[in-house]
C-alpha atoms as a PDB file:
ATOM      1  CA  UNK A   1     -49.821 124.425-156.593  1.00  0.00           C
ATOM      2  CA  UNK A   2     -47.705 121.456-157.627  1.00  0.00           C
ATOM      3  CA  UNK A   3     -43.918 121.426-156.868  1.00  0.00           C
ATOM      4  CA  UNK A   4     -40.852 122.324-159.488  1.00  0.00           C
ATOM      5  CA  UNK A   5     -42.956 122.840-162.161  1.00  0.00           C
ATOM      6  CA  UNK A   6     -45.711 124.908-162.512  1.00  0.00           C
ATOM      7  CA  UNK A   7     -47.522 127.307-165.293  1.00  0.00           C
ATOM      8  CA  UNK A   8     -45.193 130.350-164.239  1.00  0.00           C
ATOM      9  CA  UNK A   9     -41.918 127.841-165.383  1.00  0.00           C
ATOM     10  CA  UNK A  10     -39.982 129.733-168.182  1.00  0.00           C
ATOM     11  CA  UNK A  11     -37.427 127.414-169.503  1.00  0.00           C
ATOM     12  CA  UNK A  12     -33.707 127.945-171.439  1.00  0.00           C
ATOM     13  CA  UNK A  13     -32.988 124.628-173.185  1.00  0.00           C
ATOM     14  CA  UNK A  14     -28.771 123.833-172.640  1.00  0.00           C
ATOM     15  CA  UNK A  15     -27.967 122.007-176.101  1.00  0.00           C
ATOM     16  CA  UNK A  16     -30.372 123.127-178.174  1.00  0.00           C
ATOM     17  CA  UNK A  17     -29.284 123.484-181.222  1.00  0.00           C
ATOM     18  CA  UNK A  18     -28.403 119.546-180.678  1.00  0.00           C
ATOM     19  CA  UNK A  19     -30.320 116.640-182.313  1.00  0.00           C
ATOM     20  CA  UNK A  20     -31.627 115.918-178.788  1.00  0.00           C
ATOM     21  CA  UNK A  21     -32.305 119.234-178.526  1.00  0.00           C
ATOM     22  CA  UNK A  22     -34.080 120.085-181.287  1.00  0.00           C
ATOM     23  CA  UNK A  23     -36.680 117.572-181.106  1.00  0.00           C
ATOM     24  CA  UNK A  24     -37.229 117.838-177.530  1.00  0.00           C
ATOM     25  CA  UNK A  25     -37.880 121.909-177.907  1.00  0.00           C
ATOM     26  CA  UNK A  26     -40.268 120.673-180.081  1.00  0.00           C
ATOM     27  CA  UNK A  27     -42.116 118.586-178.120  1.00  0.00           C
ATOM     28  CA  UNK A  28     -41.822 120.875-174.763  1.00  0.00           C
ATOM     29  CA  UNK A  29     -43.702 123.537-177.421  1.00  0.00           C
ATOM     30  CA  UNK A  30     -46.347 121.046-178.143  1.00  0.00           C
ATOM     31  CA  UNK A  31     -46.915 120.241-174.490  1.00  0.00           C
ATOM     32  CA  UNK A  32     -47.494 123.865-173.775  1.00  0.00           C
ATOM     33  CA  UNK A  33     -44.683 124.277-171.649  1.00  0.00           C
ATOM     34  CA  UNK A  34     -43.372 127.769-172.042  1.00  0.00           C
ATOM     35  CA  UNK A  35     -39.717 127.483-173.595  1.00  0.00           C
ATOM     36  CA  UNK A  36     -37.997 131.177-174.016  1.00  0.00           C
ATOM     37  CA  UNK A  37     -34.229 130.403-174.882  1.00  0.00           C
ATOM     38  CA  UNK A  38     -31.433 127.948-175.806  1.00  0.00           C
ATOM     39  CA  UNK A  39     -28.328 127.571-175.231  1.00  0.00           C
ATOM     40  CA  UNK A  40     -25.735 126.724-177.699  1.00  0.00           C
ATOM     41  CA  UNK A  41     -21.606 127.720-177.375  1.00  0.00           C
ATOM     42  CA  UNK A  42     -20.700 129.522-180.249  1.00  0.00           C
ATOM     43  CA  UNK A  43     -24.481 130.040-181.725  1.00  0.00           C
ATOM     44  CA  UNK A  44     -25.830 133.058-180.573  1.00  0.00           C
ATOM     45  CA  UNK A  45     -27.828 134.655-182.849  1.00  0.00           C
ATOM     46  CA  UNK A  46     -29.560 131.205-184.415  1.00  0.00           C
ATOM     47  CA  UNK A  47     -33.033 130.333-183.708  1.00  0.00           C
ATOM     48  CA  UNK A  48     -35.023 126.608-183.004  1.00  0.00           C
ATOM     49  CA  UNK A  49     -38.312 126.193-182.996  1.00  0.00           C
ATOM     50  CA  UNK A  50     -38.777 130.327-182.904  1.00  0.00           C
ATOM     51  CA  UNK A  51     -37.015 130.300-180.239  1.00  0.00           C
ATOM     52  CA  UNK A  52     -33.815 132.622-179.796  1.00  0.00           C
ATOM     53  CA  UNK A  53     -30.270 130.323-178.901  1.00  0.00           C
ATOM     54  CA  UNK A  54     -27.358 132.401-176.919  1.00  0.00           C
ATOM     55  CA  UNK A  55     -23.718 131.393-176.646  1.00  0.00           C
ATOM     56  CA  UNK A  56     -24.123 131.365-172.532  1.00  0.00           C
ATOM     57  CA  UNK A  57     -26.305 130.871-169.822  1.00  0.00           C
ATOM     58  CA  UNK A  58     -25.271 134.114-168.484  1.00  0.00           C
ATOM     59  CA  UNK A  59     -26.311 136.196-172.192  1.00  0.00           C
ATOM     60  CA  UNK A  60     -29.414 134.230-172.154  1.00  0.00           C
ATOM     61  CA  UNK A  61     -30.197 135.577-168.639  1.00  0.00           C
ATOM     62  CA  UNK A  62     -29.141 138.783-169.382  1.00  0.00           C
ATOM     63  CA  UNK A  63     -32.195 139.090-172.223  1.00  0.00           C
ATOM     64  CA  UNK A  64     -34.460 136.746-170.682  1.00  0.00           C
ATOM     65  CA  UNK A  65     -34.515 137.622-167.151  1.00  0.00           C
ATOM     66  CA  UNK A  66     -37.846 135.385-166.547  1.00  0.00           C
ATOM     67  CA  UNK A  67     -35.923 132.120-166.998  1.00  0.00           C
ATOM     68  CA  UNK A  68     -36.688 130.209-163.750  1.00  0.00           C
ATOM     69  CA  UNK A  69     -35.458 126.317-165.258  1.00  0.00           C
ATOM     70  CA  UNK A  70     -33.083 124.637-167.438  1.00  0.00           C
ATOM     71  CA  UNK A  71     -33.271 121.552-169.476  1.00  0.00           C
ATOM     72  CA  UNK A  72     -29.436 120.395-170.253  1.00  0.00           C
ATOM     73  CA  UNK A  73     -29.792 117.981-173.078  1.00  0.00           C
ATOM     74  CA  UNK A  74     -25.972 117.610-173.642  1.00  0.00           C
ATOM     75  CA  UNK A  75     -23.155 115.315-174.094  1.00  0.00           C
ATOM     76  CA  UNK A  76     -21.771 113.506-171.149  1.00  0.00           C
ATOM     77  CA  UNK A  77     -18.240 115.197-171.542  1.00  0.00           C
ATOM     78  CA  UNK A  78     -20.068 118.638-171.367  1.00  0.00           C
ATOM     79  CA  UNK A  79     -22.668 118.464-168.629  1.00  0.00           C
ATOM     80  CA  UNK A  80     -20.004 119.925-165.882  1.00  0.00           C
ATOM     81  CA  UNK A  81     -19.736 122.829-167.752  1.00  0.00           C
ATOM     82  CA  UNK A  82     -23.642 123.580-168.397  1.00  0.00           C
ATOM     83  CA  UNK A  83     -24.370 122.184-165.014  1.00  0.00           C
ATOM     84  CA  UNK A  84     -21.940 125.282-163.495  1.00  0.00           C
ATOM     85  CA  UNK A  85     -23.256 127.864-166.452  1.00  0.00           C
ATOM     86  CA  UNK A  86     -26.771 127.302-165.004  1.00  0.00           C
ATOM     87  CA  UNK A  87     -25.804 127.090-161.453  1.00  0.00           C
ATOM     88  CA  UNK A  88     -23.806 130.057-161.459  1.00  0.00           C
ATOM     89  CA  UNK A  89     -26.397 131.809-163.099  1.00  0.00           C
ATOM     90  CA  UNK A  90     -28.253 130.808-160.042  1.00  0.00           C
ATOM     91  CA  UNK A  91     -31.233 129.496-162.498  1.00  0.00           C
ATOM     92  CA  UNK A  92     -33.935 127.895-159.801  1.00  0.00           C
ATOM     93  CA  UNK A  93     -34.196 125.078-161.869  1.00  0.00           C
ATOM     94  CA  UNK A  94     -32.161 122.492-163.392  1.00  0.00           C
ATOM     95  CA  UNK A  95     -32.824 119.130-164.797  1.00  0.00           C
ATOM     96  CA  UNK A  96     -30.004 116.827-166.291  1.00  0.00           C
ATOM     97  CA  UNK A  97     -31.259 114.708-168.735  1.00  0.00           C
ATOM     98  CA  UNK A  98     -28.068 112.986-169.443  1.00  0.00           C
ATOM     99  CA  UNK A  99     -26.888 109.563-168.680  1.00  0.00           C
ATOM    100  CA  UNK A 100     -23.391 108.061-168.550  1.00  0.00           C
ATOM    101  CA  UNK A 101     -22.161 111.612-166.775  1.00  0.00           C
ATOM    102  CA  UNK A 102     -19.032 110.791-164.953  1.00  0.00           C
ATOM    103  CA  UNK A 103     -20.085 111.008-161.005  1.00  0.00           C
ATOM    104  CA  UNK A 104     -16.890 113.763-160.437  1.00  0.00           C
ATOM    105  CA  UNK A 105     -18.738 115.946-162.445  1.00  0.00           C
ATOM    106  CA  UNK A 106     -21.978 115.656-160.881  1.00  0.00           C
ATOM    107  CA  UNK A 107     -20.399 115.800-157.091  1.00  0.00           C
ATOM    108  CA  UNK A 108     -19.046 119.083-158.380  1.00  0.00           C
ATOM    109  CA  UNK A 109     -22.439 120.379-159.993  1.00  0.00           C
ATOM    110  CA  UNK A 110     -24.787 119.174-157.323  1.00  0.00           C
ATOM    111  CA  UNK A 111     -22.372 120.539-154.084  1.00  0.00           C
ATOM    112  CA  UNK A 112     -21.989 123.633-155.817  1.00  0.00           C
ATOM    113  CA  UNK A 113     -25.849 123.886-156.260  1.00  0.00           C
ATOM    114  CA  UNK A 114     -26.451 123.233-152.767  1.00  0.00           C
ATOM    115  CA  UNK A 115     -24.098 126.338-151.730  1.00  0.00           C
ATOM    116  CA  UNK A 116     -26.113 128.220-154.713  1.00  0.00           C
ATOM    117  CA  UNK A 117     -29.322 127.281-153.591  1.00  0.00           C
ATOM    118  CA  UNK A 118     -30.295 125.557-156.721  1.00  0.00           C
ATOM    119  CA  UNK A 119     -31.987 122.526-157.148  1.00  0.00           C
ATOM    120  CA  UNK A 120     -30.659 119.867-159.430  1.00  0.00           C
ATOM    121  CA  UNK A 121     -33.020 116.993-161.030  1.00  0.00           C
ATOM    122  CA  UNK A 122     -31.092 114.605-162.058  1.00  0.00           C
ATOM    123  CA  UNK A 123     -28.636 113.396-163.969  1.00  0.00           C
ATOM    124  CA  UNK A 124     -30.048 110.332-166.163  1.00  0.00           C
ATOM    125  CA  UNK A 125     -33.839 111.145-165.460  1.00  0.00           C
ATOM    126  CA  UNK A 126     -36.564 111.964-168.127  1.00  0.00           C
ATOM    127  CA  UNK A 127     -37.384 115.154-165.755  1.00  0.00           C
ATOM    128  CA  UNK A 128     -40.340 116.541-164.412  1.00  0.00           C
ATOM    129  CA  UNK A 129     -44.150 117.431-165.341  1.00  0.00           C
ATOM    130  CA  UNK A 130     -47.127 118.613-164.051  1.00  0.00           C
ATOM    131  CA  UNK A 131     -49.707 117.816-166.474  1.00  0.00           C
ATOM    132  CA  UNK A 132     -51.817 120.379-167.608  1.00  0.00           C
ATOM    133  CA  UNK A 133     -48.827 123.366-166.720  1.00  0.00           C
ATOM    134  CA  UNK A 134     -45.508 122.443-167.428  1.00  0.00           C
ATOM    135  CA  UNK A 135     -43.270 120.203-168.186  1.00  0.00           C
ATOM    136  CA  UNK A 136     -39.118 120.555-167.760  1.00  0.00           C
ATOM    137  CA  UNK A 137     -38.220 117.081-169.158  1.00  0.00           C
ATOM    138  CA  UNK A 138     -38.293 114.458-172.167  1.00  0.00           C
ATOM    139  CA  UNK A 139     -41.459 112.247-171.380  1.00  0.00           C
ATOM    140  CA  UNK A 140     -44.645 111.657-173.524  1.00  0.00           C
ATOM    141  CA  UNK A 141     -46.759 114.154-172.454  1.00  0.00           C
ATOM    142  CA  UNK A 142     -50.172 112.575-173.509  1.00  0.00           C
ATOM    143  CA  UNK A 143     -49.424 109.735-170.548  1.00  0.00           C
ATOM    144  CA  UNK A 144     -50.070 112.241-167.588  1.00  0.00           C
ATOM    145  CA  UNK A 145     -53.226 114.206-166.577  1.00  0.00           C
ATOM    146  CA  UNK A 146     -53.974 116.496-164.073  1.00  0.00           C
ATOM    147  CA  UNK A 147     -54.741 115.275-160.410  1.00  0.00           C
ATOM    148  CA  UNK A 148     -54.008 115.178-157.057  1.00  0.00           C
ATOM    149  CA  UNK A 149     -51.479 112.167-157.155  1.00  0.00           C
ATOM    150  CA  UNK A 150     -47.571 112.991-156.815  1.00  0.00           C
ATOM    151  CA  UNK A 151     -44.954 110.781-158.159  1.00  0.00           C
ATOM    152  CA  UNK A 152     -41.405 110.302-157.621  1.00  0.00           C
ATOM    153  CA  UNK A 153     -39.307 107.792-158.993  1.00  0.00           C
ATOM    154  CA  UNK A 154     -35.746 106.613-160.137  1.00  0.00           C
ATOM    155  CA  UNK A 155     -37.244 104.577-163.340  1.00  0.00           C
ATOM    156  CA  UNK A 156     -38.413 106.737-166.716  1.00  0.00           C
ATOM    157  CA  UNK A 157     -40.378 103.749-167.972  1.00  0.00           C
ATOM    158  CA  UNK A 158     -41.832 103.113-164.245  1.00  0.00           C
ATOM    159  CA  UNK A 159     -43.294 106.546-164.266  1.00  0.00           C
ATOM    160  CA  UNK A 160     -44.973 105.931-167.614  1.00  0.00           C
ATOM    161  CA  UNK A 161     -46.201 103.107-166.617  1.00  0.00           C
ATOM    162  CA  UNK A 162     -47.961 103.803-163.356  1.00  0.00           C
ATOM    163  CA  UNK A 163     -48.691 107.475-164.536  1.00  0.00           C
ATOM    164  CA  UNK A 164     -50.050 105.685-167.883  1.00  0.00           C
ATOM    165  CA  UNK A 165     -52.393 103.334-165.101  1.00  0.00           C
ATOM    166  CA  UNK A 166     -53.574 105.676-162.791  1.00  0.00           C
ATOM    167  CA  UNK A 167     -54.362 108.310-165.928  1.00  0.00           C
ATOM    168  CA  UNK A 168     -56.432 105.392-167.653  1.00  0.00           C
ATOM    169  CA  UNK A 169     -58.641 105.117-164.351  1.00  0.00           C
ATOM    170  CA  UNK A 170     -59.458 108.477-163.737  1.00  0.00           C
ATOM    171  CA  UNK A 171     -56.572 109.410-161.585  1.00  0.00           C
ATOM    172  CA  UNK A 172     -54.091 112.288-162.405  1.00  0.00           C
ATOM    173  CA  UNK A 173     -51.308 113.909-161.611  1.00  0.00           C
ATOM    174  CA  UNK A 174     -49.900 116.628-159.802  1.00  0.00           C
ATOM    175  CA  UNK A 175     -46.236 116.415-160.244  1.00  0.00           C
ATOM    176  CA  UNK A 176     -43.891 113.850-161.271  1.00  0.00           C
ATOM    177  CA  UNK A 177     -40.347 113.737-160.485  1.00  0.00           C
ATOM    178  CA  UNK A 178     -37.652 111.631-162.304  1.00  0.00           C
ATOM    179  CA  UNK A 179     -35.168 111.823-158.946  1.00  0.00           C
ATOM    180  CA  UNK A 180     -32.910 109.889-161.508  1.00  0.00           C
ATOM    181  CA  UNK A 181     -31.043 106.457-161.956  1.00  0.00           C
ATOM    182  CA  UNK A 182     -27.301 107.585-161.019  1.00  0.00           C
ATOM    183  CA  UNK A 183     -25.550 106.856-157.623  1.00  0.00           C
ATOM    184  CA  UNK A 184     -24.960 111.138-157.491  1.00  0.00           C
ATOM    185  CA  UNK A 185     -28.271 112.784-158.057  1.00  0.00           C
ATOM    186  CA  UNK A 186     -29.072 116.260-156.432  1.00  0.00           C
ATOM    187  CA  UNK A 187     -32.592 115.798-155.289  1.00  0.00           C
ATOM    188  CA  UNK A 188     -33.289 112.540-153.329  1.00  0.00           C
ATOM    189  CA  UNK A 189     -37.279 110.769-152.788  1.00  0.00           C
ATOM    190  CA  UNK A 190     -37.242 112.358-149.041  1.00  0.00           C
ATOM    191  CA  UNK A 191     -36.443 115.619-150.470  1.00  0.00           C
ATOM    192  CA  UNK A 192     -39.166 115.420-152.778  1.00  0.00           C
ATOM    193  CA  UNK A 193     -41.558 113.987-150.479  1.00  0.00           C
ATOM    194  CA  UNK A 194     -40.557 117.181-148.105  1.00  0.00           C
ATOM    195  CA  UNK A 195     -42.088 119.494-151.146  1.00  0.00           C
ATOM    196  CA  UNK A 196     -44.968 117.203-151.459  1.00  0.00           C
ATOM    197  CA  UNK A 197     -46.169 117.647-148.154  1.00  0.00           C
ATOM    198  CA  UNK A 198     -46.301 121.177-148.458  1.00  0.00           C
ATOM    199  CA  UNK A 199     -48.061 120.890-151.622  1.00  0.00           C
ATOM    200  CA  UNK A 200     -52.190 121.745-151.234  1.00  0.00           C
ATOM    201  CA  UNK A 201     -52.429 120.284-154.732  1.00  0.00           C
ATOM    202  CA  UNK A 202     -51.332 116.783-153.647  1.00  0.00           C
ATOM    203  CA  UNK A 203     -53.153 114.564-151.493  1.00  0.00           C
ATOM    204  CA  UNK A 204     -50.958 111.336-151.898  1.00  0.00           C
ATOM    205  CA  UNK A 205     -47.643 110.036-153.271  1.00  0.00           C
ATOM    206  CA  UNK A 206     -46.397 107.101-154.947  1.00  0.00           C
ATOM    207  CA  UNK A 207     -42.665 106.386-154.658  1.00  0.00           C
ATOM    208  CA  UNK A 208     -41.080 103.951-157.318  1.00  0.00           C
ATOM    209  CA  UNK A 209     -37.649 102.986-156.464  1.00  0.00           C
ATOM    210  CA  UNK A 210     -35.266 100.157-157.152  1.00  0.00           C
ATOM    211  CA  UNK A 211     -31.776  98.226-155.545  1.00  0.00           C
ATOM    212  CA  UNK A 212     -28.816 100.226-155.054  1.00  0.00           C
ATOM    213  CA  UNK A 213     -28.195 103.765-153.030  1.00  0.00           C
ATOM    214  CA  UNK A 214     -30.184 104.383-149.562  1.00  0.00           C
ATOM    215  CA  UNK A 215     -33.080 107.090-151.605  1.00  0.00           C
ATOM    216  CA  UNK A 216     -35.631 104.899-150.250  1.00  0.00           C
ATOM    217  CA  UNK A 217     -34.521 104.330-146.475  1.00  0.00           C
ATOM    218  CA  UNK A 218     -33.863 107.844-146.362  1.00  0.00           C
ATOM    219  CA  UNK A 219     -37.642 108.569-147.664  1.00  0.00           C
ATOM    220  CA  UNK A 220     -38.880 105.713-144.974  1.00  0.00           C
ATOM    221  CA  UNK A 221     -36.690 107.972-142.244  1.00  0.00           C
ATOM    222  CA  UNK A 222     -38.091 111.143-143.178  1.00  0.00           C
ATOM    223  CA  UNK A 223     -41.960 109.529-143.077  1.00  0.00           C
ATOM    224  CA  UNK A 224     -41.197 108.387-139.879  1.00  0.00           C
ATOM    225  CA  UNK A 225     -39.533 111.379-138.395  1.00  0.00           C
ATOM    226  CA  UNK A 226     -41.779 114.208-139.605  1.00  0.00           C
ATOM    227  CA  UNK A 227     -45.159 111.738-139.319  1.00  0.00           C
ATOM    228  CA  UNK A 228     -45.857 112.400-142.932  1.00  0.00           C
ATOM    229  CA  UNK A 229     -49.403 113.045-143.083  1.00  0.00           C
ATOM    230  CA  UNK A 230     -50.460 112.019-146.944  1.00  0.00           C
ATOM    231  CA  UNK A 231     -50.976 108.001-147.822  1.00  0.00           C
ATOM    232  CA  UNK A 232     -47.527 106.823-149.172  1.00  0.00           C
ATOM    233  CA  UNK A 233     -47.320 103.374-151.724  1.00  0.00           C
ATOM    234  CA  UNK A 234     -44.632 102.313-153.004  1.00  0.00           C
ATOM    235  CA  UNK A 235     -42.886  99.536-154.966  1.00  0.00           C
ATOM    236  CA  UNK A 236     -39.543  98.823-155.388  1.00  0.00           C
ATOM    237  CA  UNK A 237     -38.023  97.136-158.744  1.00  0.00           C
ATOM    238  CA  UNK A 238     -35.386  94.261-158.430  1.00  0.00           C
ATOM    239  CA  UNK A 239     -35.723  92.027-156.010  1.00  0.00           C
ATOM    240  CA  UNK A 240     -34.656  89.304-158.034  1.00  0.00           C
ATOM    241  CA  UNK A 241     -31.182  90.817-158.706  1.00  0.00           C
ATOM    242  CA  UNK A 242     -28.339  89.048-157.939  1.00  0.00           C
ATOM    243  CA  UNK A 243     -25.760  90.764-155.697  1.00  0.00           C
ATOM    244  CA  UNK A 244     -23.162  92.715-157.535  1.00  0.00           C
ATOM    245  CA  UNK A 245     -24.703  93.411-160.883  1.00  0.00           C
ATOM    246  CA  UNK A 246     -26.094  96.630-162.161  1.00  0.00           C
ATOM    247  CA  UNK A 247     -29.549  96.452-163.615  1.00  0.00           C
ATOM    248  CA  UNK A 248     -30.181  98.628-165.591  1.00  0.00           C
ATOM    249  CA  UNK A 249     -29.508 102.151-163.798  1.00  0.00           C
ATOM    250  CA  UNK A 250     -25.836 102.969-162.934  1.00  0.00           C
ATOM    251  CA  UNK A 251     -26.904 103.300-159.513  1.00  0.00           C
ATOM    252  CA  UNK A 252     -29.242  99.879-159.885  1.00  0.00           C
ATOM    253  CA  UNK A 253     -26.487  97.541-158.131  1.00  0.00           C
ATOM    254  CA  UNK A 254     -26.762  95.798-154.956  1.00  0.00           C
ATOM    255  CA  UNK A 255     -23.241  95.319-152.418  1.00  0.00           C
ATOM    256  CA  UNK A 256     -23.458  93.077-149.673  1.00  0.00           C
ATOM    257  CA  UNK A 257     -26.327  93.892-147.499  1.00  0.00           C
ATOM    258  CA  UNK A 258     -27.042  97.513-148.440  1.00  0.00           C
ATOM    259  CA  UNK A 259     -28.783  98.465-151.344  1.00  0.00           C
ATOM    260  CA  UNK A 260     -31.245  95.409-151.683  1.00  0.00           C
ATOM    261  CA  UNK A 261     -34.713  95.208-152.375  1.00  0.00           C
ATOM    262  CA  UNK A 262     -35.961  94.027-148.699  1.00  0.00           C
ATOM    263  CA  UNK A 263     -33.718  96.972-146.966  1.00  0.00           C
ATOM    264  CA  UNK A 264     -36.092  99.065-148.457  1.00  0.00           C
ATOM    265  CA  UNK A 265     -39.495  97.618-148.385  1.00  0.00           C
ATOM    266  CA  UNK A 266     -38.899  96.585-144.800  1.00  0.00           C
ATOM    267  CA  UNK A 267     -37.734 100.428-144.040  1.00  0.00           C
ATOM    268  CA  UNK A 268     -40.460 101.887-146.225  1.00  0.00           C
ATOM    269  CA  UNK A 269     -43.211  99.077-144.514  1.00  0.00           C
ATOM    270  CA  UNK A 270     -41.446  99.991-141.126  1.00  0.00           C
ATOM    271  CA  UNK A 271     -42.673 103.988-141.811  1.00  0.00           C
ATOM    272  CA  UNK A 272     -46.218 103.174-142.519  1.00  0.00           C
ATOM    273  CA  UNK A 273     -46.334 103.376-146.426  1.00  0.00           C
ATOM    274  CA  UNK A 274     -48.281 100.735-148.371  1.00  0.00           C
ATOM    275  CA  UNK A 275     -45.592  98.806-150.483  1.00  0.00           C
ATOM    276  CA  UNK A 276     -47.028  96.896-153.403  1.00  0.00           C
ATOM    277  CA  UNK A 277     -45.674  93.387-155.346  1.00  0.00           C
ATOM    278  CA  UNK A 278     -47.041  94.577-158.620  1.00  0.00           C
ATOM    279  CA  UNK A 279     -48.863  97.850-160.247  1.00  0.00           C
ATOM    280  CA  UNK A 280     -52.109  96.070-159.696  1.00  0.00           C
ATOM    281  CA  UNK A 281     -51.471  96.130-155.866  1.00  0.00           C
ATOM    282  CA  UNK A 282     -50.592 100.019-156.169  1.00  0.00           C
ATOM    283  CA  UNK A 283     -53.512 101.011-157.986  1.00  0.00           C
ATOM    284  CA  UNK A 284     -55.860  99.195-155.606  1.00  0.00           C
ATOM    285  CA  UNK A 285     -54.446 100.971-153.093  1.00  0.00           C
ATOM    286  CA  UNK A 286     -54.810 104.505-154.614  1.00  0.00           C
ATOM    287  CA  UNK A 287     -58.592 103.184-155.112  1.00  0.00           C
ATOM    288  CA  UNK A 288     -59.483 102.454-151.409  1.00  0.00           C
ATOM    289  CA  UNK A 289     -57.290 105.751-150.511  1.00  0.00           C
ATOM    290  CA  UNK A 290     -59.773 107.587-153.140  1.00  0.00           C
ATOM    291  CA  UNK A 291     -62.883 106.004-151.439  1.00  0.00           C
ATOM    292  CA  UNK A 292     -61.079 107.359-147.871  1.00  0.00           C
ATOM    293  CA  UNK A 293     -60.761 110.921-149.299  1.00  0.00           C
ATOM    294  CA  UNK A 294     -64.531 111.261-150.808  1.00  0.00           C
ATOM    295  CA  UNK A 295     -63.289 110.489-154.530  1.00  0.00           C
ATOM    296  CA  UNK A 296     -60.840 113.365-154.690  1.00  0.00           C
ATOM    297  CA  UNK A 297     -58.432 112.177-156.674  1.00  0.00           C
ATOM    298  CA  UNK A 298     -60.450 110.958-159.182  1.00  0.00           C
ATOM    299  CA  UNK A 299     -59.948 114.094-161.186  1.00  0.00           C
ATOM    300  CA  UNK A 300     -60.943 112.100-164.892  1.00  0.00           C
ATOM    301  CA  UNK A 301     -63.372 110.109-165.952  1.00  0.00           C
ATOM    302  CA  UNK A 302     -61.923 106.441-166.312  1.00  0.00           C
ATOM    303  CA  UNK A 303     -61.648 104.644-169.459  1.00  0.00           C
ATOM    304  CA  UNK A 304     -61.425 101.583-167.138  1.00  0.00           C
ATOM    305  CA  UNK A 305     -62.180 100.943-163.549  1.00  0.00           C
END
């Protein structure tokens, strides 16, 4: 099944006419993932990649009703206003690609998408794939492979790099979520997780988090409360950062007490999930939870063990 994503995803590309835009249309099409319109104010009637741009969300809609997701690969200053085209246009679907949006804007896109009934990915995340069907996001798609393994993180080059691991030993993917680094982000890890438990194609999750924001104490709540049935790791980046200091991620900054590294791995460790020091530690663990479910998520053949 996977979650967000899947081979039935028809996406409309918000900026695409853009140099962003352009190149990422390009690489969605390479992927295989099934792009059917842009977006571009003012330049309706133009074409990227073969594929036709309209001057709204609403026109592109209008003649090409099968548009179920939304890439918005636009400026800061004009994500509010293709955040509310595509949420008004009740699109299922959208992912923000964009950093540096000013948190108003996304409190005003995400609440409004709530009362919609849209789900927002994002903003500042590369997106979300599942290998082998779709992708609605920016990330290399040769990294991933197909599995049984879901992902959800806060860190781009994180994802790579444990999807990267686990593909290189055998072990794919079923979906992978950027949540996003931003203190305002409309889907959380415990809202993910709650798709990923309902998932038949998933049969464990890795979280990746880091300081700042309560993502990971809410996921550690949610495991606990609902007994999440699927093995959990996790590991969280930044526990060497000092208090005060963003690292990174806009939302990467520790205050006092809340936000730190050991909040979370104690909450997550409190909830049962596996929380590992280094990627080494995490793969291990997806090894022995392998051996545990007969070698199902070994869906590849390693180029390493």
């Amino acid at each position: 099944m996977s979650i967000l994503a899947d081979e039935n995803t028809r996406i409309l590309v918000q900026g695409i006419t853009g140099k962003q835009g352009r190149f990422h249309t390009a690489k969605l099409l390479e992927s295989g993932a099934s792009v059917v319109a842009g977006v571009s104010p003012g330049k309706s009637g133009e074409g990227v990649e073969g594929i036709p741009v309209y001057g709204s969300s609403a026109e592109a809609l209008a003649r090409k009703p099968e548009i179920n997701a939304s890439l918005i690969l636009v400026p800061p200053k004009f994500v509010l206003s293709s955040g509310m085209e595509a949420v008004e246009a009740r699109i299922p679907l959208v992912v923000i690609i964009t950093e540096f949006t000013p948190v108003k804007d996304v409190l005003h896109i995400v609440t409004a998408a709530k009362k919609a009934g849209v789900q927002v990915v994002g903003p500042n995340t590369i997106g979300v794939i599942s290998p082998g069907k779709s992708k609605v996001g920016v990330m290399p798609s040769f990294i991933y492979k197909p599995g049984r393994i879901g992902i959800i993180s806060r860190s781009g080059t994180l994802t790579h790099e444990i999807s990267s691991n686990l593909s290189y030993r055998g072990y794919g993917q079923s979906t992978c979520v950027g949540i996003g680094g931003d203190p305002i982000i409309g889907m959380n890890h415990a809202e993910a997780l709650e798709r990923f438990s309902g998932d038949d194609d998933t049969d464990m999750v890795i979280l990746i988090g880091e300081i700042g924001g309560s993502s990971e104490e809410m996921a550690a709540e949610y495991i606990r409360r609902t007994r999440f049935s699927k093995p959990v790791a996790a590991i969280i980046a930044g526990s060497s950062a000092p208090p005060g200091k963003t690292m990174g991620h806009a939302g990467a900054i520790v205050s006092g007490n809340s936000g730190t590294a050991k909040s979370k791995i104690d909450a997550l460790k409190s909830a049962g999930v596996f929380v590992g020091e280094t990627m080494d530690q995490v793969i291990d663990f997806v090894k022995a939870c392998d051996k545990k479910l007969g070698g199902r998520l070994m869906t590849a053949e390693p180029v390493s063990d």
